[in-house]
ModelCIF file with pLDDT and N, C-alpha, C, O atoms, coordinates in Angstrom:
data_MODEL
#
_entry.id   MODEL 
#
_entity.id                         1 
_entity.type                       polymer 
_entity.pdbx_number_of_molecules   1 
#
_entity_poly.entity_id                      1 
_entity_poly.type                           'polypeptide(L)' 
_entity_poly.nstd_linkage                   no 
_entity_poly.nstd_monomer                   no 
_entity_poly.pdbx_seq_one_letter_code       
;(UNK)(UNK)(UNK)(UNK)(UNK)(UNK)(UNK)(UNK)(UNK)(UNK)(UNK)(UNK)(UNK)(UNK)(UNK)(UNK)
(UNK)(UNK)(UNK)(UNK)(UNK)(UNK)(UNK)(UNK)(UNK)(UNK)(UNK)(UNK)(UNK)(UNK)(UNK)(UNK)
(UNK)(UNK)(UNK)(UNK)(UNK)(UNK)(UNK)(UNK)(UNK)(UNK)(UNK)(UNK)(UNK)(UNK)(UNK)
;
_entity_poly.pdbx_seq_one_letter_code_can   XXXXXXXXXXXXXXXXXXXXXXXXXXXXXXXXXXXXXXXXXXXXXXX 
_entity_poly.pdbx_strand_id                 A 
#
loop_
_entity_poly_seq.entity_id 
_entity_poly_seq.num 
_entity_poly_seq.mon_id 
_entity_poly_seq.hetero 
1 1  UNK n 
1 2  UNK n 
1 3  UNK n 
1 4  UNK n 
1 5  UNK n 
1 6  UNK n 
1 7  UNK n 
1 8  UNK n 
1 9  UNK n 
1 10 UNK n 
1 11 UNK n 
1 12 UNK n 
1 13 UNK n 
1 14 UNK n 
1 15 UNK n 
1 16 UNK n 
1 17 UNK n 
1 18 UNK n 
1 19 UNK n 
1 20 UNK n 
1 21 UNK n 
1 22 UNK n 
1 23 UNK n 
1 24 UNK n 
1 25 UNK n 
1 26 UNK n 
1 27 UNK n 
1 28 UNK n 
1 29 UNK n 
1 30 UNK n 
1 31 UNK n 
1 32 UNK n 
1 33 UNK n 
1 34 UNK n 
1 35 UNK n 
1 36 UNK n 
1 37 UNK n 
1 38 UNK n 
1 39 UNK n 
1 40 UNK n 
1 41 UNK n 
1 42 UNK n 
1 43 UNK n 
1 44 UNK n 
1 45 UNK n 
1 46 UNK n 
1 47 UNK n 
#
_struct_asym.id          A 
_struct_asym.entity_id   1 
#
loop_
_ma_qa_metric.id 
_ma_qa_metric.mode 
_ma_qa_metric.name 
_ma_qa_metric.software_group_id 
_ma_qa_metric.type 
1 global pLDDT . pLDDT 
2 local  pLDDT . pLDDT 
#
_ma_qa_metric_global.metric_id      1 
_ma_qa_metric_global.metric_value   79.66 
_ma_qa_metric_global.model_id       1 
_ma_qa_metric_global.ordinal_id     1 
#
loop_
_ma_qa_metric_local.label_asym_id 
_ma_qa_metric_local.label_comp_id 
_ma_qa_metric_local.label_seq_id 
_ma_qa_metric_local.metric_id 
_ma_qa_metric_local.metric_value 
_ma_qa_metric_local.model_id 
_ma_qa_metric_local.ordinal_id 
A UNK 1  2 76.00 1 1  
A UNK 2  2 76.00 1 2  
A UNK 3  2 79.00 1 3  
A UNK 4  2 80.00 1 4  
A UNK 5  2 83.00 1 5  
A UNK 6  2 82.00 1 6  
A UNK 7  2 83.00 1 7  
A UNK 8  2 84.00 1 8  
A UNK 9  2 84.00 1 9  
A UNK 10 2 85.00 1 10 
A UNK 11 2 81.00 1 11 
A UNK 12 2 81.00 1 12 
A UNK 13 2 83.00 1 13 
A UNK 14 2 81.00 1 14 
A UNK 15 2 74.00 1 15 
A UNK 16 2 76.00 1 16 
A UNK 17 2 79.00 1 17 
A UNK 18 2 75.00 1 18 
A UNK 19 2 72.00 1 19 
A UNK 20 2 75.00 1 20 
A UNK 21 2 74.00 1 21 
A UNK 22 2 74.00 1 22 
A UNK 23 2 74.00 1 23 
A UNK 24 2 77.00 1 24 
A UNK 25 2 75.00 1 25 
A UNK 26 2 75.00 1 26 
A UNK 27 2 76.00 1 27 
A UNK 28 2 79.00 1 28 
A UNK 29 2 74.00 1 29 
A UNK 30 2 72.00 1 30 
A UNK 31 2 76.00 1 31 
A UNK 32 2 76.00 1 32 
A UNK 33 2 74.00 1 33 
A UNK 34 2 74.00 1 34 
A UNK 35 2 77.00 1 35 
A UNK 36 2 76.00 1 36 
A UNK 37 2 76.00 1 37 
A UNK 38 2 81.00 1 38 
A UNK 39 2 86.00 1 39 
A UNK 40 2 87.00 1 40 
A UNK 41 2 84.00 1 41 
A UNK 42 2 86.00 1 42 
A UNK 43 2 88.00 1 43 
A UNK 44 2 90.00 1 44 
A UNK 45 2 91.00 1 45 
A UNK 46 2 91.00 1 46 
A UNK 47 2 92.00 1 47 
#
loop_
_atom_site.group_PDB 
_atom_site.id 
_atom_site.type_symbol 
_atom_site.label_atom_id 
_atom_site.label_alt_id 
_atom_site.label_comp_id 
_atom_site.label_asym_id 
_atom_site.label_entity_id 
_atom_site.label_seq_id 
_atom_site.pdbx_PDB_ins_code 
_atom_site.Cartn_x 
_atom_site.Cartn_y 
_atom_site.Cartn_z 
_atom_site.occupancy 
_atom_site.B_iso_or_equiv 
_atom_site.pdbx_formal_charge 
_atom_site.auth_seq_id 
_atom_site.auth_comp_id 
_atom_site.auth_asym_id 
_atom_site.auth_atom_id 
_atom_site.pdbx_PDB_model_num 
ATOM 1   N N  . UNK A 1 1  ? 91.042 -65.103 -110.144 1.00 76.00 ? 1  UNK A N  1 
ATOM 2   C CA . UNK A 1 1  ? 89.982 -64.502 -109.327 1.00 76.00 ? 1  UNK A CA 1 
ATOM 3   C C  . UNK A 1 1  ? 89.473 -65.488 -108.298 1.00 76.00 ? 1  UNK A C  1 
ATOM 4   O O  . UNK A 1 1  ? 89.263 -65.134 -107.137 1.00 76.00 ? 1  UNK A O  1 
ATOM 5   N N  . UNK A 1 2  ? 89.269 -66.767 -108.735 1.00 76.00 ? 2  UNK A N  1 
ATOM 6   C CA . UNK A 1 2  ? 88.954 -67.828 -107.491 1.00 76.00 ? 2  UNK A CA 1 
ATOM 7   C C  . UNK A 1 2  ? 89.857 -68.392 -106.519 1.00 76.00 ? 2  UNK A C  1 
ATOM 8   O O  . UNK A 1 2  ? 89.643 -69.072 -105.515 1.00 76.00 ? 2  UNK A O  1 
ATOM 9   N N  . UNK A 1 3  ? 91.296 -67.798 -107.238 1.00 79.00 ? 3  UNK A N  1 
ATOM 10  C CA . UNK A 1 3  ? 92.198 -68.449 -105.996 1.00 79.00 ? 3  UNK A CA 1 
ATOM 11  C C  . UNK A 1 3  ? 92.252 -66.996 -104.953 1.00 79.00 ? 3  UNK A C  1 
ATOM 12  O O  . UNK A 1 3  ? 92.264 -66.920 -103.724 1.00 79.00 ? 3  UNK A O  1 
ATOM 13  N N  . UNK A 1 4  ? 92.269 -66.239 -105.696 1.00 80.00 ? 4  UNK A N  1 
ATOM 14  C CA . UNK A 1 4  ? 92.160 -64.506 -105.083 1.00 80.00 ? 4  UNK A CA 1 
ATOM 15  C C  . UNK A 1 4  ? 90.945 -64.574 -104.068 1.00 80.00 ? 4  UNK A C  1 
ATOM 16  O O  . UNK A 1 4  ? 91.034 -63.767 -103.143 1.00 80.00 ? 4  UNK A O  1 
ATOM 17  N N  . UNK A 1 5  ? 89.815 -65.400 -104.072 1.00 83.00 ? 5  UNK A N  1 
ATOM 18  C CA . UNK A 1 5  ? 88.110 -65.082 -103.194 1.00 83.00 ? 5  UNK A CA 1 
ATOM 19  C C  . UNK A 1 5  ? 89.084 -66.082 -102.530 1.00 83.00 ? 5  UNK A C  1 
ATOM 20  O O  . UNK A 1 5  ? 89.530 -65.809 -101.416 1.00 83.00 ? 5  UNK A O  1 
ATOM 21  N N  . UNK A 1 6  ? 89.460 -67.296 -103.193 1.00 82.00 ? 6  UNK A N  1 
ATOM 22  C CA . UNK A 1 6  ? 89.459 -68.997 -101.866 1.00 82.00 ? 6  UNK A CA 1 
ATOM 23  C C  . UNK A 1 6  ? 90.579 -68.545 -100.684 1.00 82.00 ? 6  UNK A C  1 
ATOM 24  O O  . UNK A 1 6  ? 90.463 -68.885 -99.506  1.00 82.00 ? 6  UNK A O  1 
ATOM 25  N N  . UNK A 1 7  ? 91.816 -67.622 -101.271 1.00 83.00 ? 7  UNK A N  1 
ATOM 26  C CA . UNK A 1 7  ? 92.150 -66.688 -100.007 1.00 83.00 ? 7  UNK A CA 1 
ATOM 27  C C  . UNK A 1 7  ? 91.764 -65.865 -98.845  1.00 83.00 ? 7  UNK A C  1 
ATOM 28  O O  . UNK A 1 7  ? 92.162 -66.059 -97.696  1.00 83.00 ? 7  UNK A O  1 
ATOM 29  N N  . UNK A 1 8  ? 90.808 -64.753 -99.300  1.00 84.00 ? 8  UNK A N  1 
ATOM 30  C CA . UNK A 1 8  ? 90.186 -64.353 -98.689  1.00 84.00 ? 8  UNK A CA 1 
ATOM 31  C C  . UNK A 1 8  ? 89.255 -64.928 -97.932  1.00 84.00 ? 8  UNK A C  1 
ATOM 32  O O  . UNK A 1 8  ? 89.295 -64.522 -96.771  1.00 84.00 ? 8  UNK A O  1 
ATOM 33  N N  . UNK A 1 9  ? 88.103 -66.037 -98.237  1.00 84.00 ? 9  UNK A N  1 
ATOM 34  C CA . UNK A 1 9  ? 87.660 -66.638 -97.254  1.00 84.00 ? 9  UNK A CA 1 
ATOM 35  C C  . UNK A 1 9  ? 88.131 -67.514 -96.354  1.00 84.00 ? 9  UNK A C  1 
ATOM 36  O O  . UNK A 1 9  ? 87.619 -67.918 -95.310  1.00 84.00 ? 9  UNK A O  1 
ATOM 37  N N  . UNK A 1 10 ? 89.789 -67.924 -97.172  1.00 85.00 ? 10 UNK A N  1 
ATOM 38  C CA . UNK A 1 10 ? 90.252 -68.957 -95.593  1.00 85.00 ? 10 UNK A CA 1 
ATOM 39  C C  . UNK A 1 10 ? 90.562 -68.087 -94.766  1.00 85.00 ? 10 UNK A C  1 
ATOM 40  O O  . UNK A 1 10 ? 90.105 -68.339 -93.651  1.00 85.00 ? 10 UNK A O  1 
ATOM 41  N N  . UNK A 1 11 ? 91.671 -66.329 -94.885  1.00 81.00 ? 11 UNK A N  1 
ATOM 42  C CA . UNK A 1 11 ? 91.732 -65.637 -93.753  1.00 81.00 ? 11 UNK A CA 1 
ATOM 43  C C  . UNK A 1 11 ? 90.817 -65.373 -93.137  1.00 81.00 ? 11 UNK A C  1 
ATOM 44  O O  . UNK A 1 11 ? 90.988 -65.529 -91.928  1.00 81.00 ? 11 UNK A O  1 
ATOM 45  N N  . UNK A 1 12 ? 89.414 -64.855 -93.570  1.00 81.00 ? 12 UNK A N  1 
ATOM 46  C CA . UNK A 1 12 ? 88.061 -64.692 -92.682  1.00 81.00 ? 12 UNK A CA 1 
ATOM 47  C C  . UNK A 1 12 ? 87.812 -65.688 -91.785  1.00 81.00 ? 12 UNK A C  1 
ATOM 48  O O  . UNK A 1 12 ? 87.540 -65.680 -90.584  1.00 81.00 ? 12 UNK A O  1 
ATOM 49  N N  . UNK A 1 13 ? 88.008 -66.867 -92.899  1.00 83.00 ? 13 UNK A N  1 
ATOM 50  C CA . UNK A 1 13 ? 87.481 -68.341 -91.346  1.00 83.00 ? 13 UNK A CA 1 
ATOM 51  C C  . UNK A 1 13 ? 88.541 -68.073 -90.199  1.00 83.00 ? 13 UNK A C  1 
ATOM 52  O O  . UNK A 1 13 ? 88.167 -67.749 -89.072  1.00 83.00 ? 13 UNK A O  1 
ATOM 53  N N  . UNK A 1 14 ? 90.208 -68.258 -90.610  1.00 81.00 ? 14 UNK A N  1 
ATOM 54  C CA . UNK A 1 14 ? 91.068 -67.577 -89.467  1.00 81.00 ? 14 UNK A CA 1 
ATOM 55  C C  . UNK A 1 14 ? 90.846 -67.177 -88.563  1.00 81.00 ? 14 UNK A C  1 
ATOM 56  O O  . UNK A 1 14 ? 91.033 -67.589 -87.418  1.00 81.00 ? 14 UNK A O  1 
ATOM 57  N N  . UNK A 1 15 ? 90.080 -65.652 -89.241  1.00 74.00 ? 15 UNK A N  1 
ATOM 58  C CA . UNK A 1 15 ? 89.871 -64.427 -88.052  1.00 74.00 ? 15 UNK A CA 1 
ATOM 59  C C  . UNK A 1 15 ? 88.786 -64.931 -87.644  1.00 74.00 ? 15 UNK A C  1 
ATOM 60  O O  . UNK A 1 15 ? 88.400 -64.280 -86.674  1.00 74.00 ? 15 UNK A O  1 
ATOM 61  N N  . UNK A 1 16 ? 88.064 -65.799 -87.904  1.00 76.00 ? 16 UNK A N  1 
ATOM 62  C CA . UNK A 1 16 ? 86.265 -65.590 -87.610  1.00 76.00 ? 16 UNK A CA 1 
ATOM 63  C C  . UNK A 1 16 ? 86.631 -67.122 -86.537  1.00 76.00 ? 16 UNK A C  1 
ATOM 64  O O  . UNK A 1 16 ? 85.796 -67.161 -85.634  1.00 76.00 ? 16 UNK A O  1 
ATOM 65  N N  . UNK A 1 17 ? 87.260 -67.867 -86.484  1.00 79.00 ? 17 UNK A N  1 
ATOM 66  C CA . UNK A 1 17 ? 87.440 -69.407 -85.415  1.00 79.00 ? 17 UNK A CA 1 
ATOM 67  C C  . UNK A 1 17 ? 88.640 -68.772 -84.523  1.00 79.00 ? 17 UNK A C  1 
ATOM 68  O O  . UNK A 1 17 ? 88.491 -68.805 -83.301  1.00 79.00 ? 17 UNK A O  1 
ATOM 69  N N  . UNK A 1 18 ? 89.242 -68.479 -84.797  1.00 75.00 ? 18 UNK A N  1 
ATOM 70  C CA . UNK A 1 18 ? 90.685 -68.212 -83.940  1.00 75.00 ? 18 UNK A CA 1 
ATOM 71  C C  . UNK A 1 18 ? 90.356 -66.597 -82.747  1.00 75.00 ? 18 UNK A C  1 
ATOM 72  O O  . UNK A 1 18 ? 90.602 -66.509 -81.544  1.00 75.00 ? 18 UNK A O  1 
ATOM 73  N N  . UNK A 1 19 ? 90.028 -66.030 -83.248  1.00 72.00 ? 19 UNK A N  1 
ATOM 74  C CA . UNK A 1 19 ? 90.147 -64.699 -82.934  1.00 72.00 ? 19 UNK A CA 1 
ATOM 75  C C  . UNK A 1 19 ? 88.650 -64.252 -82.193  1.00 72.00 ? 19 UNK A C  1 
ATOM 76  O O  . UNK A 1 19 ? 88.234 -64.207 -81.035  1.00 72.00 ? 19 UNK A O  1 
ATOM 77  N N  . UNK A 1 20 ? 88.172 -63.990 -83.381  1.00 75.00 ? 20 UNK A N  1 
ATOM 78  C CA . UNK A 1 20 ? 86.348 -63.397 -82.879  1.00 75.00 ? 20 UNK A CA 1 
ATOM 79  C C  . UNK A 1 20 ? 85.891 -64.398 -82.035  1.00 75.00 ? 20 UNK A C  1 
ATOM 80  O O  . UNK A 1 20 ? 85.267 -63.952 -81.072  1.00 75.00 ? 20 UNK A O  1 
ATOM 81  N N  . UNK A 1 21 ? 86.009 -65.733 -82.083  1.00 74.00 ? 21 UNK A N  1 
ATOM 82  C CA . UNK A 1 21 ? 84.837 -66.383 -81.653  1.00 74.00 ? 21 UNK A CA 1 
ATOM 83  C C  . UNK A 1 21 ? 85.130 -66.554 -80.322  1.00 74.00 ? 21 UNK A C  1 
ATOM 84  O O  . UNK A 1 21 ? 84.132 -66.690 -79.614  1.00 74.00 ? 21 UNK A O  1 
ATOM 85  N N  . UNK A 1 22 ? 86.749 -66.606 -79.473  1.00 74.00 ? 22 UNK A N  1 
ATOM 86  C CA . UNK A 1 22 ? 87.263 -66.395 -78.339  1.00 74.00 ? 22 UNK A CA 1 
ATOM 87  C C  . UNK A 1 22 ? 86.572 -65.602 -77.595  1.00 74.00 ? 22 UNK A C  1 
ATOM 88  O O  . UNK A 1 22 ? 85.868 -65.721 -76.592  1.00 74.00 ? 22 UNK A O  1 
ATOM 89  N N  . UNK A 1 23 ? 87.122 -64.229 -78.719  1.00 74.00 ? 23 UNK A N  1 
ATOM 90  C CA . UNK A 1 23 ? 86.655 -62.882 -77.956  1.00 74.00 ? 23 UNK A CA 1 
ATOM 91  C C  . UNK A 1 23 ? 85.159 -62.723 -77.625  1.00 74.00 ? 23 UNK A C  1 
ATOM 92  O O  . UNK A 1 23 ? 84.778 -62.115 -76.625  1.00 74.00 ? 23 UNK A O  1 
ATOM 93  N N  . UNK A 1 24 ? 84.142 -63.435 -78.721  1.00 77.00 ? 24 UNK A N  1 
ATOM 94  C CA . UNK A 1 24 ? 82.489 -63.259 -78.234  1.00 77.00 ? 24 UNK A CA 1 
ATOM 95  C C  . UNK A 1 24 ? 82.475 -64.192 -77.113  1.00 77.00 ? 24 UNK A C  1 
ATOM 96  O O  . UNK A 1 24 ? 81.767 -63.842 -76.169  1.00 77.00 ? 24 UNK A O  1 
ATOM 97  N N  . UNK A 1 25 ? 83.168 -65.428 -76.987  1.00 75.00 ? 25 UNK A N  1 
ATOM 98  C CA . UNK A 1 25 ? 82.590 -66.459 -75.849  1.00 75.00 ? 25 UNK A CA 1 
ATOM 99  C C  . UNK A 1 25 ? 82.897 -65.717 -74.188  1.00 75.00 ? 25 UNK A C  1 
ATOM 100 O O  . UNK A 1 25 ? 82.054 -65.864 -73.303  1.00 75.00 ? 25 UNK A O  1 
ATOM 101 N N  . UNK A 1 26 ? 84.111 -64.981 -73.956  1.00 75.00 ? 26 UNK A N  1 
ATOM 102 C CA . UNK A 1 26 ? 84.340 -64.218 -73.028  1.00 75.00 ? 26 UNK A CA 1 
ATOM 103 C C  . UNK A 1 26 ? 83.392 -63.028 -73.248  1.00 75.00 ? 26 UNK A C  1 
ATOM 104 O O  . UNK A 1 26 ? 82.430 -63.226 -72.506  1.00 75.00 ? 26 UNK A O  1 
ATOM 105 N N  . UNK A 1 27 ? 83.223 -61.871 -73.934  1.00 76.00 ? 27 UNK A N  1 
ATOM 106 C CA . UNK A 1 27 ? 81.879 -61.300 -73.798  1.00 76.00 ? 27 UNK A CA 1 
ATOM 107 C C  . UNK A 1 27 ? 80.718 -62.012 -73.143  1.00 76.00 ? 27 UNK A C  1 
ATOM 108 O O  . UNK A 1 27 ? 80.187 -61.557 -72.130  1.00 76.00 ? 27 UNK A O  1 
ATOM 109 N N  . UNK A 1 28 ? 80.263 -63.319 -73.823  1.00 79.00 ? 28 UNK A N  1 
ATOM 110 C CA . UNK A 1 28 ? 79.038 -63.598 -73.192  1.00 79.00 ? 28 UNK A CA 1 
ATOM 111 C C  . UNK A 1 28 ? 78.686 -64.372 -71.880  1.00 79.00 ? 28 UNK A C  1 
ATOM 112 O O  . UNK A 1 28 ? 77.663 -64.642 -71.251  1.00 79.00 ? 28 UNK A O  1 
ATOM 113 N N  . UNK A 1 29 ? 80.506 -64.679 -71.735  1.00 74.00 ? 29 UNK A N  1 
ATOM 114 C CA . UNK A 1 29 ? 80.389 -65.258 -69.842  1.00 74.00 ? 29 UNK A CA 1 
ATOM 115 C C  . UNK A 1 29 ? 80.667 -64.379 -69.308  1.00 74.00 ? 29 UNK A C  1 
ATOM 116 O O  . UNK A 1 29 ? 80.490 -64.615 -68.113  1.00 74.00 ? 29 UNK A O  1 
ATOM 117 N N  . UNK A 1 30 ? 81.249 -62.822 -69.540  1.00 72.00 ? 30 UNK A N  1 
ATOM 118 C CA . UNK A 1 30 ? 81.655 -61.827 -68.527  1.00 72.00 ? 30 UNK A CA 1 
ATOM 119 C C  . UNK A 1 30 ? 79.689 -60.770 -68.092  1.00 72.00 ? 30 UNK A C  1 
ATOM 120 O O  . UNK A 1 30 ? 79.316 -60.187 -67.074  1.00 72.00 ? 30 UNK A O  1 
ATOM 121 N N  . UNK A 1 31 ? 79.109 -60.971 -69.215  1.00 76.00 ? 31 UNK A N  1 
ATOM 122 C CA . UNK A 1 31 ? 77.818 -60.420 -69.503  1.00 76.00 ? 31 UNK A CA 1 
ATOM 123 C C  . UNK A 1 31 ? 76.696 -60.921 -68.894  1.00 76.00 ? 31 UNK A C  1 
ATOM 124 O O  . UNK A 1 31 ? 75.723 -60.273 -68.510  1.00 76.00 ? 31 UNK A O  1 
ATOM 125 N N  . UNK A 1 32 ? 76.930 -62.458 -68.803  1.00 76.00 ? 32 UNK A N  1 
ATOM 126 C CA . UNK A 1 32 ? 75.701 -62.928 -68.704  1.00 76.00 ? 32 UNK A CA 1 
ATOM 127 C C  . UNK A 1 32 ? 74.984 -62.897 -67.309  1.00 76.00 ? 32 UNK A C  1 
ATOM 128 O O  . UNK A 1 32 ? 73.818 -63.289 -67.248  1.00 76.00 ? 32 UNK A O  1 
ATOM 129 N N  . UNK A 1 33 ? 75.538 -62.512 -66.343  1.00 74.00 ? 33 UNK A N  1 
ATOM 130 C CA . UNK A 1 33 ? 74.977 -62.428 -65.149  1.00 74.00 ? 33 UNK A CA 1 
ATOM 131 C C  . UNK A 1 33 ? 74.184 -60.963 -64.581  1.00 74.00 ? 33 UNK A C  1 
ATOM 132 O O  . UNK A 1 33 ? 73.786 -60.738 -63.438  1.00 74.00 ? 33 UNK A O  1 
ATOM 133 N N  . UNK A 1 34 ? 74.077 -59.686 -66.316  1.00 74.00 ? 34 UNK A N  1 
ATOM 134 C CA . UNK A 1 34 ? 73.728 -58.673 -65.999  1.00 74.00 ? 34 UNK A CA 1 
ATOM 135 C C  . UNK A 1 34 ? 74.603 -57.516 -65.450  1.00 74.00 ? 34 UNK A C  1 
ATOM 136 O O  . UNK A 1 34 ? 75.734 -57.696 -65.000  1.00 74.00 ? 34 UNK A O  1 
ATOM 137 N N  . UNK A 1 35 ? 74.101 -56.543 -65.512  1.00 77.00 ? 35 UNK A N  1 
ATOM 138 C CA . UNK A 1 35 ? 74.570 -55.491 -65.060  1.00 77.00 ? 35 UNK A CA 1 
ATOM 139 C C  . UNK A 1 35 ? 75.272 -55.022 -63.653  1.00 77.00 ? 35 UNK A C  1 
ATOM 140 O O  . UNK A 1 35 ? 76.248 -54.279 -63.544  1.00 77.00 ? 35 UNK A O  1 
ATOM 141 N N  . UNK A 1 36 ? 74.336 -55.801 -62.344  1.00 76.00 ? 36 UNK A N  1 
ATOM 142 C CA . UNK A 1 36 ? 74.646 -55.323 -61.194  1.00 76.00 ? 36 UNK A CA 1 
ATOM 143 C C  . UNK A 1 36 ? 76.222 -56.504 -61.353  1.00 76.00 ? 36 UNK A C  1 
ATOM 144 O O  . UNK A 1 36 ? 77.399 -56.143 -61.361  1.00 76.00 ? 36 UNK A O  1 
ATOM 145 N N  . UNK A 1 37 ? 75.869 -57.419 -61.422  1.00 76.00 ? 37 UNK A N  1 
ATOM 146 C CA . UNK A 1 37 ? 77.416 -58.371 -61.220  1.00 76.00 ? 37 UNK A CA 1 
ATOM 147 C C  . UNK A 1 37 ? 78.702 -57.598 -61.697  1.00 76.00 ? 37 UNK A C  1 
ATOM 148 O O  . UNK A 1 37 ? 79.830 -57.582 -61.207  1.00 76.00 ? 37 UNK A O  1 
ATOM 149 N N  . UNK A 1 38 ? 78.181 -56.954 -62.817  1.00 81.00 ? 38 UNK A N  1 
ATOM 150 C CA . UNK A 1 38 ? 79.660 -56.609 -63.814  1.00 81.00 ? 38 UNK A CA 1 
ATOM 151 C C  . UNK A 1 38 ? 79.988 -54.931 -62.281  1.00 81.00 ? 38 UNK A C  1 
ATOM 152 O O  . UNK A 1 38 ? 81.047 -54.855 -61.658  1.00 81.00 ? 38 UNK A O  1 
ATOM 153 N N  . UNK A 1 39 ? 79.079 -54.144 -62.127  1.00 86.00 ? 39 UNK A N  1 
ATOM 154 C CA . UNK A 1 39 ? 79.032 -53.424 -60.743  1.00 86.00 ? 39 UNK A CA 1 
ATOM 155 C C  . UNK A 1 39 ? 79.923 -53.803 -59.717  1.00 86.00 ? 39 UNK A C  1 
ATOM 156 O O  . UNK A 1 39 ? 81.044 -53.332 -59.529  1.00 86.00 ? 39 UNK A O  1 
ATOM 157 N N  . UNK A 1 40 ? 79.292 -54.784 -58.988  1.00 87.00 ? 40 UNK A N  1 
ATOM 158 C CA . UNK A 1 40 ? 79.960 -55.761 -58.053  1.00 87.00 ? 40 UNK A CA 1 
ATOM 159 C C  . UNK A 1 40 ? 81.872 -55.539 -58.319  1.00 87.00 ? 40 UNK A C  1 
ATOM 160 O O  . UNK A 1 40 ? 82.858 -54.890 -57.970  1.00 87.00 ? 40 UNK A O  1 
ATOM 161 N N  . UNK A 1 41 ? 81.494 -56.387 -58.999  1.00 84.00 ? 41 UNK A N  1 
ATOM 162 C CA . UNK A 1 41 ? 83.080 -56.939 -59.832  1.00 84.00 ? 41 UNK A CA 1 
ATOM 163 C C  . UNK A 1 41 ? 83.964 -55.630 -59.619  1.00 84.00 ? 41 UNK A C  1 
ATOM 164 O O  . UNK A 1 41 ? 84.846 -55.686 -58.763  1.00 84.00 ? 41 UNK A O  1 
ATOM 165 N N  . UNK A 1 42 ? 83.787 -54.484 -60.326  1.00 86.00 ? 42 UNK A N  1 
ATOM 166 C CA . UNK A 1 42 ? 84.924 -53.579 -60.935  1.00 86.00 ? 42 UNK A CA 1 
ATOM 167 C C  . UNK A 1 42 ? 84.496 -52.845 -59.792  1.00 86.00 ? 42 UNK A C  1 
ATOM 168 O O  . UNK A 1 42 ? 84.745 -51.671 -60.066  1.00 86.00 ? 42 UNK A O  1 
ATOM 169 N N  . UNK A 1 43 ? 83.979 -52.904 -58.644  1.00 88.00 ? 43 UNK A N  1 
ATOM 170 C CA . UNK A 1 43 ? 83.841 -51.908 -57.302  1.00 88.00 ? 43 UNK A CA 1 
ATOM 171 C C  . UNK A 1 43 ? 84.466 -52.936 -56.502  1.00 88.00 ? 43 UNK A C  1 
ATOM 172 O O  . UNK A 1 43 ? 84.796 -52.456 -55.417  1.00 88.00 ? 43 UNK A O  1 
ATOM 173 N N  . UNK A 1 44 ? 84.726 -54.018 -56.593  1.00 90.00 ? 44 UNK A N  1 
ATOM 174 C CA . UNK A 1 44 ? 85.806 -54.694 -55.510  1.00 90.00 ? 44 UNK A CA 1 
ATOM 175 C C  . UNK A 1 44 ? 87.229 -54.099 -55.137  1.00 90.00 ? 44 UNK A C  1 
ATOM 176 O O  . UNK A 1 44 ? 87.943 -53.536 -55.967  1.00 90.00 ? 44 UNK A O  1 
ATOM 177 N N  . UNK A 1 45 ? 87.547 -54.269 -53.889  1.00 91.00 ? 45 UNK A N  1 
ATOM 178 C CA . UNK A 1 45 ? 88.843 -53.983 -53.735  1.00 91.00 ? 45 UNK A CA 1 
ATOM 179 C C  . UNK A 1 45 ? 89.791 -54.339 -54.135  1.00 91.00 ? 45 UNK A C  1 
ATOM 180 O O  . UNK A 1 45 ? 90.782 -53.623 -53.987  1.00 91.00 ? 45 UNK A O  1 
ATOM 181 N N  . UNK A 1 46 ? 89.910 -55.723 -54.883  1.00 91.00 ? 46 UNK A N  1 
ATOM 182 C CA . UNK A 1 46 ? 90.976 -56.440 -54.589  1.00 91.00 ? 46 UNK A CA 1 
ATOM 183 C C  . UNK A 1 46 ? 90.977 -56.357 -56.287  1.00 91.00 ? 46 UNK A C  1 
ATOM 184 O O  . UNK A 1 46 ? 92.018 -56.689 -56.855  1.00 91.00 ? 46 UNK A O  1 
ATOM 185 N N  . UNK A 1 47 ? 89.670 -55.860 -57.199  1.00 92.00 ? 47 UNK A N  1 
ATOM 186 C CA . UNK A 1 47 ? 89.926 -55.728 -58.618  1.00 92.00 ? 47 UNK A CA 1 
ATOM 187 C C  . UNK A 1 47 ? 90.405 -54.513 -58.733  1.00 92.00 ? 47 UNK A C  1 
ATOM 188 O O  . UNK A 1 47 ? 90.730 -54.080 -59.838  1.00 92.00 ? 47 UNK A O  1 
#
């Protein structure tokens, strides 16, 4: 049963350093300038 949990929490750290934490740091630099920017952006021509 403890080698069965010490599995499961090394894949979580995995997914939770490798994966999620990428994906939140781009969320919060694509976000952080608000609403009208993200506007801006995806009404450009050239996006």
């Amino acid at each position: 049963k403890l080698l069965r949990w010490s599995l499961i929490g090394v894949s979580l750290l995995y997914v939770l350093i490798l994966l999620l934490a990428p994906f939140a740091g781009i969320v919060w630099i694509a976000l952080k300038e608000g609403f009208s920017a993200i506007t801006d952006t995806l009404t450009r021509s050239d996006v």
